[in-house]
N, C-alpha and C. Protein backbone atom coordinates (compact mmCIF):
# COMPACT_ATOMS: atom_id res chain seq x y z
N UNK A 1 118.79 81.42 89.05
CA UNK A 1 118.12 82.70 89.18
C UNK A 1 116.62 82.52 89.40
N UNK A 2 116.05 81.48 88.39
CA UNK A 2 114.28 81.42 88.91
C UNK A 2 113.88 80.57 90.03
N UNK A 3 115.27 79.80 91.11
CA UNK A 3 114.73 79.75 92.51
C UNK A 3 114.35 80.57 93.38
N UNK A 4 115.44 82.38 92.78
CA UNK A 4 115.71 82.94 93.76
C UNK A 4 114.27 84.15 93.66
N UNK A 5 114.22 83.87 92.61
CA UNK A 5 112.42 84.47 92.40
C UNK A 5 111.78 83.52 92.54
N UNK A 6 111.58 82.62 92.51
CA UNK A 6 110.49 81.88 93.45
C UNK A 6 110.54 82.04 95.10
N UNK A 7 111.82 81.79 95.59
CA UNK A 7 111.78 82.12 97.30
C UNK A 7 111.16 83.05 97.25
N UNK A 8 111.78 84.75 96.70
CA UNK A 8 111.55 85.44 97.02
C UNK A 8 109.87 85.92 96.90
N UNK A 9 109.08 85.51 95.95
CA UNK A 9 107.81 85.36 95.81
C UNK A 9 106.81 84.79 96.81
N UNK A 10 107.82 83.64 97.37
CA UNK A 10 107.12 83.13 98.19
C UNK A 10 107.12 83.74 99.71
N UNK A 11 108.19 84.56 100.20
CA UNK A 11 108.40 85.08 101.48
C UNK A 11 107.56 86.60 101.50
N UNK A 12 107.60 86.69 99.88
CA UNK A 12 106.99 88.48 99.93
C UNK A 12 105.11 87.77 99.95
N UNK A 13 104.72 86.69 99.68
CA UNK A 13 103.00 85.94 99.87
C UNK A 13 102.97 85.92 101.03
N UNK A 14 104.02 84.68 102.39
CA UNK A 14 103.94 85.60 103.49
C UNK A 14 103.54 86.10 104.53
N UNK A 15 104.53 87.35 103.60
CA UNK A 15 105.14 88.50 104.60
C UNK A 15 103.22 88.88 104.47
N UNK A 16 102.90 89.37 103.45
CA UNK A 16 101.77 89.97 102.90
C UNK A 16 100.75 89.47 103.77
N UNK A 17 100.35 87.57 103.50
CA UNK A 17 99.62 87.13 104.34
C UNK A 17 99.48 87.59 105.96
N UNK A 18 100.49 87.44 106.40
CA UNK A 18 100.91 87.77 107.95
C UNK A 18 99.91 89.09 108.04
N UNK A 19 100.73 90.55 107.37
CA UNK A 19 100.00 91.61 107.82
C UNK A 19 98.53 91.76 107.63
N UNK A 20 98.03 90.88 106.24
CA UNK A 20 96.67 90.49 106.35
C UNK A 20 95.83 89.97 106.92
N UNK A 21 96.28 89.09 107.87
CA UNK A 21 95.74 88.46 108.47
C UNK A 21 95.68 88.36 110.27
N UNK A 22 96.90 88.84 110.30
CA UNK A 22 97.40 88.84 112.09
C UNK A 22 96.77 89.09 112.79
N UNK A 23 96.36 91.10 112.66
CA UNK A 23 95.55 91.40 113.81
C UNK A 23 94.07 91.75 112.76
N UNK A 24 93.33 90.88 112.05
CA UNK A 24 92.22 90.54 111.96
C UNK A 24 91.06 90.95 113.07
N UNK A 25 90.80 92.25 113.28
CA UNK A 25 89.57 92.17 114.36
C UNK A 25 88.87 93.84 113.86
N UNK A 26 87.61 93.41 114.45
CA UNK A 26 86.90 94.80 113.63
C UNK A 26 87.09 96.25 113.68
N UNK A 27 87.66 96.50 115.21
CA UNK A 27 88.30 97.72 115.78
C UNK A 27 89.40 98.27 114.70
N UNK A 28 90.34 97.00 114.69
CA UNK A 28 91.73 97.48 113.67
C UNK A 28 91.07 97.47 112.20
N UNK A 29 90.35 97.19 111.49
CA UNK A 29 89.73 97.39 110.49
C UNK A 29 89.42 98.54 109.84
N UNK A 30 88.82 98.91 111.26
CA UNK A 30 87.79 100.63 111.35
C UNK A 30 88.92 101.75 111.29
N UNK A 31 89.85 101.11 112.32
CA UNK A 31 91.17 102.22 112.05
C UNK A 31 91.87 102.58 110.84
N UNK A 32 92.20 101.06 110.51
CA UNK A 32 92.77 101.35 109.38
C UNK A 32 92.29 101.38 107.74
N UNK A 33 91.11 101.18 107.53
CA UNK A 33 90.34 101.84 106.72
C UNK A 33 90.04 103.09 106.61
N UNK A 34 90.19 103.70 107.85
CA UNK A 34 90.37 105.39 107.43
C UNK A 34 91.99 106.13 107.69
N UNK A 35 92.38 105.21 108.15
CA UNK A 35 93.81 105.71 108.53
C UNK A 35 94.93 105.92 106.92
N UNK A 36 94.28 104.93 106.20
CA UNK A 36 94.84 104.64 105.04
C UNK A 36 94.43 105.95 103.89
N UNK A 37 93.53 106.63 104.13
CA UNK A 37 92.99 107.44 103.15
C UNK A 37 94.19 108.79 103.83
N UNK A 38 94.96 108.96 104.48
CA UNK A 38 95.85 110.13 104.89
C UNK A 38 96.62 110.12 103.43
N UNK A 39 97.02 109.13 102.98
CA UNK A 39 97.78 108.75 101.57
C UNK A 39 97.41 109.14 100.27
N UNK A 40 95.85 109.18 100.80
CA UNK A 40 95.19 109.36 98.93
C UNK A 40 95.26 110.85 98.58
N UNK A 41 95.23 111.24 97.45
CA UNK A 41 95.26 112.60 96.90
C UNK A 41 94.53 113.01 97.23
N UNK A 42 93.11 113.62 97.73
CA UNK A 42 92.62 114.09 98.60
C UNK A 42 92.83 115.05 99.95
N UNK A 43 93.19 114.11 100.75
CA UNK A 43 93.82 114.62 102.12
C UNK A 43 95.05 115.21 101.32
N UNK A 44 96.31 114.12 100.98
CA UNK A 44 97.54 114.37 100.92
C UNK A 44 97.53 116.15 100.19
N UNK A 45 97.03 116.36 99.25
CA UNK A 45 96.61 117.65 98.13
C UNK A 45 96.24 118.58 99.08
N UNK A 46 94.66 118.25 99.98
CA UNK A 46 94.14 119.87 100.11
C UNK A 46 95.18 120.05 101.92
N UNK A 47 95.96 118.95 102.52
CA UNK A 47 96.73 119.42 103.72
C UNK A 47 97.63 120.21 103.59
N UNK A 48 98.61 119.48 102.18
CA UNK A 48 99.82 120.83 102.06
C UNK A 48 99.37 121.80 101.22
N UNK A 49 98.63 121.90 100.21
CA UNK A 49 97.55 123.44 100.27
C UNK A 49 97.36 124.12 101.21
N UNK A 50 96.98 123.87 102.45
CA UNK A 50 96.13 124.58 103.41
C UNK A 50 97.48 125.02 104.37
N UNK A 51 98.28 124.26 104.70
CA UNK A 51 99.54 124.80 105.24
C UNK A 51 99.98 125.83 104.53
N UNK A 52 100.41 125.29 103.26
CA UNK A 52 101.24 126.15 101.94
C UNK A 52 100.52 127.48 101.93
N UNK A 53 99.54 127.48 102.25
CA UNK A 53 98.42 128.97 102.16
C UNK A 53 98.39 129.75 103.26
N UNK A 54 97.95 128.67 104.48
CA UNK A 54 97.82 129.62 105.51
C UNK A 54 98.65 129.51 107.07
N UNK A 55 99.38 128.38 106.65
CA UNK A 55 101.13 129.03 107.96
C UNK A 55 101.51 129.80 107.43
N UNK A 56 102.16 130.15 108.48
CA UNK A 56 103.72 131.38 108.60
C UNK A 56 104.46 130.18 108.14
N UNK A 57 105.88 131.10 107.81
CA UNK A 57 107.18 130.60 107.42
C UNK A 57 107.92 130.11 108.47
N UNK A 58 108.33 129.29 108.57
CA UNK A 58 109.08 128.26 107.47
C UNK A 58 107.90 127.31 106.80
N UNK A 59 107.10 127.25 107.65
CA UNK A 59 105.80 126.06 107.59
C UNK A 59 105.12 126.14 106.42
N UNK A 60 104.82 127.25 105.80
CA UNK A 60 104.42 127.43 104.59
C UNK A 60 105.45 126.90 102.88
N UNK A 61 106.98 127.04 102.94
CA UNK A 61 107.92 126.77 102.52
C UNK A 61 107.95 125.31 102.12
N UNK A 62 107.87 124.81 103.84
CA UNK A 62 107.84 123.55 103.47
C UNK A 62 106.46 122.98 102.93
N UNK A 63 105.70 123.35 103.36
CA UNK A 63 104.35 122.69 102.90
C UNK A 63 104.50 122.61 100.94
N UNK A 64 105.09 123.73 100.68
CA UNK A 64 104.99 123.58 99.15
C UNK A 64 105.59 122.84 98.86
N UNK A 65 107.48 122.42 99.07
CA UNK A 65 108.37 121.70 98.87
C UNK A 65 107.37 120.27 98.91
N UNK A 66 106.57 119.96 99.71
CA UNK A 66 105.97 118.77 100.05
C UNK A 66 104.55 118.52 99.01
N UNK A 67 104.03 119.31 98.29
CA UNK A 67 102.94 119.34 97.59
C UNK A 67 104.16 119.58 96.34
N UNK A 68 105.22 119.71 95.72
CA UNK A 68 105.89 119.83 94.77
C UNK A 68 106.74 118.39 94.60
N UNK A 69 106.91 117.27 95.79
CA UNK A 69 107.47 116.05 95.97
C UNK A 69 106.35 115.25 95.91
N UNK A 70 105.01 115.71 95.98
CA UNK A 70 103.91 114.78 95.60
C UNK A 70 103.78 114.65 94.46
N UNK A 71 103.69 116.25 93.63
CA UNK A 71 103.50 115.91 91.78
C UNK A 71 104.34 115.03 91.43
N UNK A 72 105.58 115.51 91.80
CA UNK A 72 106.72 114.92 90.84
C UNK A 72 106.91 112.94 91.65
N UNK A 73 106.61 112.71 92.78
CA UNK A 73 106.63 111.39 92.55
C UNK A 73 105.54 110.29 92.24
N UNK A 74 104.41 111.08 91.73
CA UNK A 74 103.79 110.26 90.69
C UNK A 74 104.07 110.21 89.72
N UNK A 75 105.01 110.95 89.18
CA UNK A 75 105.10 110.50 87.56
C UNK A 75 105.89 109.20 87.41
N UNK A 76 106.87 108.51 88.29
CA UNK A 76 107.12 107.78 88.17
C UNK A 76 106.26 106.47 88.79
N UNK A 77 105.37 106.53 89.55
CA UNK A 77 104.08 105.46 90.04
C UNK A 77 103.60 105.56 88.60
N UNK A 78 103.26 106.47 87.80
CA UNK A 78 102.59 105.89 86.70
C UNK A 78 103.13 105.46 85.55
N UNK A 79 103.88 106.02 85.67
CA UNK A 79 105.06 105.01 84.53
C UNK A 79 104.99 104.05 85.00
N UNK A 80 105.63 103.24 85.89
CA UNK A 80 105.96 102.09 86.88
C UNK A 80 104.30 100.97 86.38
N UNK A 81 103.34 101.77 87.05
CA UNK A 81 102.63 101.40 86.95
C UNK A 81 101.55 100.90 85.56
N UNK A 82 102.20 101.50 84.38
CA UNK A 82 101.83 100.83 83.35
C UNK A 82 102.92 99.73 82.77
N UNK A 83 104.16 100.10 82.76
CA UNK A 83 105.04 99.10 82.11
C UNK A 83 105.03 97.96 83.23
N UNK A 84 104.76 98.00 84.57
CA UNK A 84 104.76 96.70 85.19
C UNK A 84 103.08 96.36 85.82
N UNK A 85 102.16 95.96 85.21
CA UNK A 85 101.19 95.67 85.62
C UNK A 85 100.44 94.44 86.56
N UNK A 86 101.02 94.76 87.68
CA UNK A 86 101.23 93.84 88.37
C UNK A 86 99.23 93.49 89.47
N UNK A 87 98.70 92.48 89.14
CA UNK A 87 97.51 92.31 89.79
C UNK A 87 97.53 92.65 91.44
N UNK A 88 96.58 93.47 92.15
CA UNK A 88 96.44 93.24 93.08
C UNK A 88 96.52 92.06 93.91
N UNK A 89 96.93 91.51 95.09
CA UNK A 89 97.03 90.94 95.65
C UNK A 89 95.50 90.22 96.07
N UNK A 90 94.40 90.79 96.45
CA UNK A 90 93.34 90.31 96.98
C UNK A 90 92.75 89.67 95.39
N UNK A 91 93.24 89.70 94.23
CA UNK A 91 92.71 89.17 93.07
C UNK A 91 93.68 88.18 92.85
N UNK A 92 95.08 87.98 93.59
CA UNK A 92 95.69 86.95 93.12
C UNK A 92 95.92 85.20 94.33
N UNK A 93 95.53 86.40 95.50
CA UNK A 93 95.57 85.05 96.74
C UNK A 93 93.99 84.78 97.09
N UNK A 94 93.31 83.84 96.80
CA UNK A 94 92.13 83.46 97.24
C UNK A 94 92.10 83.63 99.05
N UNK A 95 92.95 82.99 99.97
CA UNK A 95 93.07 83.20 101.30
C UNK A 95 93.49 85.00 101.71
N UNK A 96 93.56 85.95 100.59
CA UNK A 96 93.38 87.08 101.25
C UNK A 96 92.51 88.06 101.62
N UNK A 97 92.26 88.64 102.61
CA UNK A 97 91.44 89.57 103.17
C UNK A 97 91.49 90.91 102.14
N UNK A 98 90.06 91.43 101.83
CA UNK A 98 89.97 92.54 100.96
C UNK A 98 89.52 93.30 101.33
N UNK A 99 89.40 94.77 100.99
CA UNK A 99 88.59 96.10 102.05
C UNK A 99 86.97 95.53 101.32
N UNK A 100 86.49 96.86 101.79
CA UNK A 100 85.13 96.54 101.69
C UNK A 100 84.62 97.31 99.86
N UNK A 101 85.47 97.89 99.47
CA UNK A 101 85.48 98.83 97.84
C UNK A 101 86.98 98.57 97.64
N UNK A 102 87.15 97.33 97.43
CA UNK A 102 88.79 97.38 96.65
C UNK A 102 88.97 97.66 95.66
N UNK A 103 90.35 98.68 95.09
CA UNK A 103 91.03 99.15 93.99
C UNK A 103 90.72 97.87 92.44
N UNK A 104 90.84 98.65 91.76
CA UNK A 104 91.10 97.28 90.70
C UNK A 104 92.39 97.40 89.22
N UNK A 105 93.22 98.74 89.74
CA UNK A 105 94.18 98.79 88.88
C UNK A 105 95.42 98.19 89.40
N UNK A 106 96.10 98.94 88.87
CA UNK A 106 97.72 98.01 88.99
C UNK A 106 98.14 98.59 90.75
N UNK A 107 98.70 97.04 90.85
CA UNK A 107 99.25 97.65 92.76
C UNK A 107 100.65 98.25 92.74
N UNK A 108 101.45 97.78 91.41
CA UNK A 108 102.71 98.10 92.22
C UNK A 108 103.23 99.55 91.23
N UNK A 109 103.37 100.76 91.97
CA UNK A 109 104.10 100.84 93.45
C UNK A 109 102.93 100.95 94.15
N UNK A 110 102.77 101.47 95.73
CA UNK A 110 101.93 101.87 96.13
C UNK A 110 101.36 103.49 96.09
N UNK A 111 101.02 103.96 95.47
CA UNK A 111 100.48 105.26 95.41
C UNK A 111 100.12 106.02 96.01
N UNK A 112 99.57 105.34 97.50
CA UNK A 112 99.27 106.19 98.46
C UNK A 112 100.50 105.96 99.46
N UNK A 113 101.50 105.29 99.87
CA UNK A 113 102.63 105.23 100.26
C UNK A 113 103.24 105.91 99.58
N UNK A 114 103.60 106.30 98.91
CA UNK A 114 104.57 107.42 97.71
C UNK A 114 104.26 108.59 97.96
N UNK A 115 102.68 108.77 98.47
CA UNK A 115 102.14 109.93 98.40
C UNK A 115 102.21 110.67 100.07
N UNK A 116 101.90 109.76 100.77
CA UNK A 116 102.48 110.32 102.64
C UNK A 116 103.80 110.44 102.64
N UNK A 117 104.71 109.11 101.93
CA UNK A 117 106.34 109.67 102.27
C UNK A 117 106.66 111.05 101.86
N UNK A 118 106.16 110.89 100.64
CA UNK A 118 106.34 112.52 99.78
C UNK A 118 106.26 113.63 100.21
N UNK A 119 105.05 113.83 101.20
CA UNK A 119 104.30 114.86 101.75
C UNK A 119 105.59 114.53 103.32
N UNK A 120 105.06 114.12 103.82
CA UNK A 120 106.34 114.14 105.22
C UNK A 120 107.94 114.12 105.29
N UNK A 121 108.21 113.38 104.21
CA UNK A 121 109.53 113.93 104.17
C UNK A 121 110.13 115.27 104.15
N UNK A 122 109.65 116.29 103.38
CA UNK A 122 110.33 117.29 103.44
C UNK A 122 109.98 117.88 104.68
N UNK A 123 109.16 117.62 105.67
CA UNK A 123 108.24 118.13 106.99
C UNK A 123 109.65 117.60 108.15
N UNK A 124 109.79 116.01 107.74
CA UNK A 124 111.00 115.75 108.72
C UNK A 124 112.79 115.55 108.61
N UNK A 125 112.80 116.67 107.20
CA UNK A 125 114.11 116.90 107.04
C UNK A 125 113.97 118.66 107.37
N UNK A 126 113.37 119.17 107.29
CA UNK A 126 112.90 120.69 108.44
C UNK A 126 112.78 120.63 109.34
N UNK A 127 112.11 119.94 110.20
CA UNK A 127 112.34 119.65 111.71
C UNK A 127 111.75 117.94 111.93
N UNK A 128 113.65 117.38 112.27
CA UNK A 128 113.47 116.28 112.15
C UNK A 128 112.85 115.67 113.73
N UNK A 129 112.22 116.70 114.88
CA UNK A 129 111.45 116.27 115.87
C UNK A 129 109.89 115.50 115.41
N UNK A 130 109.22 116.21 114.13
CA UNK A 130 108.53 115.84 113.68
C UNK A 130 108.22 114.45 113.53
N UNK A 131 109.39 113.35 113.19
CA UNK A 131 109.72 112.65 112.59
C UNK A 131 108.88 110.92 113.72
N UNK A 132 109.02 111.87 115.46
CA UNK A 132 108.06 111.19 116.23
C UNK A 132 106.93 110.94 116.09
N UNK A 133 105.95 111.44 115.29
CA UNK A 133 104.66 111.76 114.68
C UNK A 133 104.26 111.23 113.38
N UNK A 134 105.16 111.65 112.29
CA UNK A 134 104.67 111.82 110.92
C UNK A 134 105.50 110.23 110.77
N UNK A 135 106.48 109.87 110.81
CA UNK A 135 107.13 108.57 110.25
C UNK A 135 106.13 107.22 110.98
N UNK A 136 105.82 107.05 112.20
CA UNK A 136 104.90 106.25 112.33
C UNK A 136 103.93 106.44 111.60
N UNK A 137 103.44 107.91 111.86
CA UNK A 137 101.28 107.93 110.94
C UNK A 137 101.99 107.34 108.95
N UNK A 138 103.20 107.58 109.06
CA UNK A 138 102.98 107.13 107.29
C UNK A 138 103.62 105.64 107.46
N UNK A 139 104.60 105.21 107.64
CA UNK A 139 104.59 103.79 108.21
C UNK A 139 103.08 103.25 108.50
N UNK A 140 102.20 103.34 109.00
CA UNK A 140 100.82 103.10 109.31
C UNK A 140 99.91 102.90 107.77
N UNK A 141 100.31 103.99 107.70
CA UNK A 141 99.27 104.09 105.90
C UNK A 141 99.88 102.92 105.02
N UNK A 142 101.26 102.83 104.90
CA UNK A 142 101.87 101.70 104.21
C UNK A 142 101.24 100.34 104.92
N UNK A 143 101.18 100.13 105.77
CA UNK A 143 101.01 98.58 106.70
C UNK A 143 99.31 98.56 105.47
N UNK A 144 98.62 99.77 106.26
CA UNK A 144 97.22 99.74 106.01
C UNK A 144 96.63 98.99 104.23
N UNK A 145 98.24 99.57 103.63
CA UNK A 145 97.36 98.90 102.45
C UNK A 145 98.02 97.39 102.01
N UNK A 146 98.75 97.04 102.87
CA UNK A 146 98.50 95.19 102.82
C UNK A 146 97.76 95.08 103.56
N UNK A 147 97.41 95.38 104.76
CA UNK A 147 96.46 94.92 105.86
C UNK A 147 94.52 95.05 105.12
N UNK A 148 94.56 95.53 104.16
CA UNK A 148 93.34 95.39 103.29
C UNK A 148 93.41 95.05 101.83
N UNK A 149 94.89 93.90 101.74
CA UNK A 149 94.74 93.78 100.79
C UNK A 149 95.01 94.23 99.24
N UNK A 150 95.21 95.35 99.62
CA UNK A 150 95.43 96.08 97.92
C UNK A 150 97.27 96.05 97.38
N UNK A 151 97.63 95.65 98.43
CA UNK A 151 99.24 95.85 98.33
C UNK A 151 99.86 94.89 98.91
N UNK A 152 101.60 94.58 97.94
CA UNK A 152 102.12 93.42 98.62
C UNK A 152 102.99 94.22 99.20
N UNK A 153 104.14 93.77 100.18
CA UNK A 153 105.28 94.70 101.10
C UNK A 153 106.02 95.26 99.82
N UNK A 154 106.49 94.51 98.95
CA UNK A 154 107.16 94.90 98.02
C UNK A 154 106.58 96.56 96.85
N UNK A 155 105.84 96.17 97.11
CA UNK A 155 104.51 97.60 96.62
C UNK A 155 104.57 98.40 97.20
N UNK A 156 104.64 98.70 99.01
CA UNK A 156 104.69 99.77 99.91
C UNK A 156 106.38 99.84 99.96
N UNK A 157 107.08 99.05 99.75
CA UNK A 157 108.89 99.29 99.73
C UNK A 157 108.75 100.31 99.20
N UNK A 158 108.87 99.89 97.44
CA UNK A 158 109.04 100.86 96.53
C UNK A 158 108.25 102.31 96.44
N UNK A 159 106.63 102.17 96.82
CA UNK A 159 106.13 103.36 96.92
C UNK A 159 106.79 104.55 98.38
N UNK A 160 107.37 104.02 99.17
CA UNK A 160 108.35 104.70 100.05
C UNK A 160 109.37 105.20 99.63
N UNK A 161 110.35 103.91 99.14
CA UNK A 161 111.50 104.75 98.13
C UNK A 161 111.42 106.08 97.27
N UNK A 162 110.50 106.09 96.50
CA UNK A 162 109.74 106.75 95.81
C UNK A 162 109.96 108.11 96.54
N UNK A 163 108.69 108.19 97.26
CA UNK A 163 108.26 109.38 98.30
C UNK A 163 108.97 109.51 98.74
N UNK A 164 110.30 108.79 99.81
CA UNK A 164 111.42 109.77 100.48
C UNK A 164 112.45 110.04 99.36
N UNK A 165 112.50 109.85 98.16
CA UNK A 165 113.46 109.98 97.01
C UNK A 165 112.91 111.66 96.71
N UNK A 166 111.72 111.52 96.38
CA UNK A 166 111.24 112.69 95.85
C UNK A 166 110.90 113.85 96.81
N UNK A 167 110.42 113.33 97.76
CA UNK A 167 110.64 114.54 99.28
C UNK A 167 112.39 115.02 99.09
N UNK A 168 113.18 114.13 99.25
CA UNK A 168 114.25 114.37 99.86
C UNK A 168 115.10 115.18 98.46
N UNK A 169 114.56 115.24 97.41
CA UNK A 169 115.29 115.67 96.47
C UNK A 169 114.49 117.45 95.89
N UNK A 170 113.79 117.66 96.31
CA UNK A 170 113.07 118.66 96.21
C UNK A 170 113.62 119.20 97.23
N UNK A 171 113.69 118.88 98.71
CA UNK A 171 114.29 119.77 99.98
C UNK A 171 115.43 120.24 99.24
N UNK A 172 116.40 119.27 98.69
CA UNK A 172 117.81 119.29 98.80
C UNK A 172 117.35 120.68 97.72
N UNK A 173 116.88 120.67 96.52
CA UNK A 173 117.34 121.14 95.58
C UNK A 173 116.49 122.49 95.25
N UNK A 174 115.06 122.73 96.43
CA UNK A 174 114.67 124.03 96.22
C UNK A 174 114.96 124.65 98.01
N UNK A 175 114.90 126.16 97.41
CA UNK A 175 115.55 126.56 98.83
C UNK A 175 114.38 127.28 99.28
């Protein structure tokens, strides 16, 4: 059993390395240093507010369903996130690339991956055309936070699970 956590430790260092390091150039930096903040409570909070307030229906409906799959899937990032306190990545690999103001609490899950799936899921189980748009831009935000470091793949897995768990269970279960 502790080979198969060691492989696996070693393919998820990496996987991690790779996206950290690959496309290394200042352009993709710039992008995704702001591309990544679509995730944080901030944006994620005052967008489905501002839908939830001021679309028409259905758009308004869903916007709440999606600001109601954000509360509820942090409570489990912070649970998660105290009983498994897992170090950031740019504090545990000396060869990794760090943003320019890196995080310094616990990485795993990812929080701002939990927080775009959350918010888009219920957007592309309402109209799953959407899904051309919103599943890349949040796929993107996930890459963004290994690609600076703050997260291993295994961190953006679970913070996805998360967010389409909790999107997808709020659609199902409010009407």
């Amino acid at each position: 059993m502790n080979r198969v956590i060691v492989w696996l430790q070693d393919h998820e260092r990496k996987m991690f390395l790779r996206a950290n390091h690959k496309i290394s150039t200042s352009l993709t930096y710039a992008i995704l240093s702001r591309l990544t903040h679509l995730g944080g409570a901030t944006i994620t909070i005052v967008t489905t507010l501002c839908i939830g307030l001021f679309a028409v229906a259905p758009w308004s409906g869903t916007a709440l369903k999606a600001l109601l799959a954000l509360a509820l899937s942090h409570i489990p990032v912070a649970i998660i996130k105290k009983k498994y306190p897992r170090l950031r990545p740019y504090l545990v690999l000396p060869e990794a690339n760090a943003c320019k103001k890196p995080l310094k609490d616990h990485s795993f899950p990812s929080g701002h991956t939990t927080a775009i799936f959350s918010v888009v899921t219920p957007f592309l189980i309402a109209a799953p055309i959407l899904s051309l748009i919103l599943l890349p831009l949040a796929m993107l935000v996930g890459f963004s936070r290994m690609y600076l470091g703050l997260h291993y793949p295994s961190d953006v897995a679970a913070g996805c699970v998360i967010g389409v768990g909790a999107g997808a269970a709020v659609s199902h279960f409010i009407v």
